[in-house]
Protein backbone atom coordinates (compact mmCIF):
# COMPACT_ATOMS: atom_id res chain seq x y z
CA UNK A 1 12.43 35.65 -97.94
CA UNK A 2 9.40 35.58 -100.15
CA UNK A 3 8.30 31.79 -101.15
CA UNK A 4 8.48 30.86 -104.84
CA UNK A 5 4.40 30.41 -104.96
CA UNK A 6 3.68 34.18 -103.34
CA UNK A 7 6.61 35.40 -105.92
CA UNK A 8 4.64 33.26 -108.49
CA UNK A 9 1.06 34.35 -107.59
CA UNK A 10 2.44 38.30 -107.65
CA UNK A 11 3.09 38.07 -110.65
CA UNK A 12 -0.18 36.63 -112.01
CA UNK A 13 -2.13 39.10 -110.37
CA UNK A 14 -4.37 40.27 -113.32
CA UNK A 15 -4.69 37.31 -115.23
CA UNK A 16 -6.47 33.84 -114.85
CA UNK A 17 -4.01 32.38 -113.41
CA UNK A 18 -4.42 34.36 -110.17
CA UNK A 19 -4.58 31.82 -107.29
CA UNK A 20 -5.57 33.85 -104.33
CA UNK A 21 -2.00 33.89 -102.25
CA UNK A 22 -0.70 37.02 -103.35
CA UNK A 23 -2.33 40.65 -101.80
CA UNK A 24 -3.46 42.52 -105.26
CA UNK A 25 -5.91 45.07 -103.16
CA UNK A 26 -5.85 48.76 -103.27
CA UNK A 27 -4.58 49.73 -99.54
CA UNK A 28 -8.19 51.27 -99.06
CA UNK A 29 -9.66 47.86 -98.84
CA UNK A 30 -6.65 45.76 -96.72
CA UNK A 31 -9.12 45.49 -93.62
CA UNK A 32 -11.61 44.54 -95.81
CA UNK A 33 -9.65 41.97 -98.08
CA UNK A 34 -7.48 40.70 -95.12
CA UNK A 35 -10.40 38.56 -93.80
CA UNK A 36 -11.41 36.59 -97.02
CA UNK A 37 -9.76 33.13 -98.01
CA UNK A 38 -7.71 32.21 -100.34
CA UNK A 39 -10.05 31.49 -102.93
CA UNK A 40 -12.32 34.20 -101.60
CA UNK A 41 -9.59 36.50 -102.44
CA UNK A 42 -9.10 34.23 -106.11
CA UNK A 43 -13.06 35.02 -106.70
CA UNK A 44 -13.39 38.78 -106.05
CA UNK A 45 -9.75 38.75 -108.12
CA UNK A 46 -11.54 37.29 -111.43
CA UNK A 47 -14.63 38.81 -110.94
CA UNK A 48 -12.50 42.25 -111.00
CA UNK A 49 -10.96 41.40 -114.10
CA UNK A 50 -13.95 39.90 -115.59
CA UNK A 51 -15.48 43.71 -115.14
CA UNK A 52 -12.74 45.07 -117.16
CA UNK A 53 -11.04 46.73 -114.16
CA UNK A 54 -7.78 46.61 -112.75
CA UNK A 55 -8.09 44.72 -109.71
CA UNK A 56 -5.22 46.36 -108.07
CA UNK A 57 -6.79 50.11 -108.22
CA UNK A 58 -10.15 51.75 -106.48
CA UNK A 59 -13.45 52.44 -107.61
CA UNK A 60 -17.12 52.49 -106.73
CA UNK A 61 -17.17 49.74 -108.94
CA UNK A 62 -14.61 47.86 -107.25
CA UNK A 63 -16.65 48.38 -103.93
CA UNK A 64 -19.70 47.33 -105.63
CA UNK A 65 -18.07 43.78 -106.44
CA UNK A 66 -16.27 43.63 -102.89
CA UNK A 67 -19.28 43.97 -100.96
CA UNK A 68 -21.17 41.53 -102.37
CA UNK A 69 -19.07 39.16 -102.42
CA UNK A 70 -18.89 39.91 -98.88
CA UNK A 71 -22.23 39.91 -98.09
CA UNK A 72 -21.85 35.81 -99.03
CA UNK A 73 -23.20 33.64 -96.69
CA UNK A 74 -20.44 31.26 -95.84
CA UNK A 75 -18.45 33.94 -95.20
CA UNK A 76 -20.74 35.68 -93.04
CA UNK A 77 -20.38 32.64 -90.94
CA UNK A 78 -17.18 32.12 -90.86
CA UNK A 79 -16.71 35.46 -89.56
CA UNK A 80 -19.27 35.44 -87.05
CA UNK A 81 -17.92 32.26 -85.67
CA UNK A 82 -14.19 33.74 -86.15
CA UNK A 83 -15.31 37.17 -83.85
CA UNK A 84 -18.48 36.14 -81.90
CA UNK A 85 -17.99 32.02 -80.84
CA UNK A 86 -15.54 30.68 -78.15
């Protein structure tokens, strides 16, 4: 059984209220999106929306935001430690 705060969080995807629990992703970019945080996931979320697009579809545009909020330090880190550190 889903959890009241993942049913909750599905069905803010798209607005403010978005808290980063729920997967909103186009399947294209699960490998991608799968690795972020919580509020790494909240962040590229608004800054989706906050481009005018639908954060649950696929664009160059939604690539362009994706990236660079993957090219962020900290989580540059936290992967290498993650993949490369015992």
């Amino acid at each position: 059984m889903i959890d009241k705060e993942y049913q909750d969080d599905l069905k803010a995807i798209g607005t403010e209220n978005y808290k980063g629990i729920a997967s909103f992703w186009h399947r294209d970019y699960k490998h991608t999106m799968r690795l972020k945080s919580q509020t790494e996931c909240q962040q590229i979320h608004q800054a989706l929306i906050g481009a005018g697009l639908d954060p649950c579809a696929k664009s160059e545009a939604h690539e362009a935001i994706i990236w660079e909020k993957m090219m962020d330090r900290k989580f540059t880190e936290r992967i290498i430690n993650k993949f490369w550190h015992d």
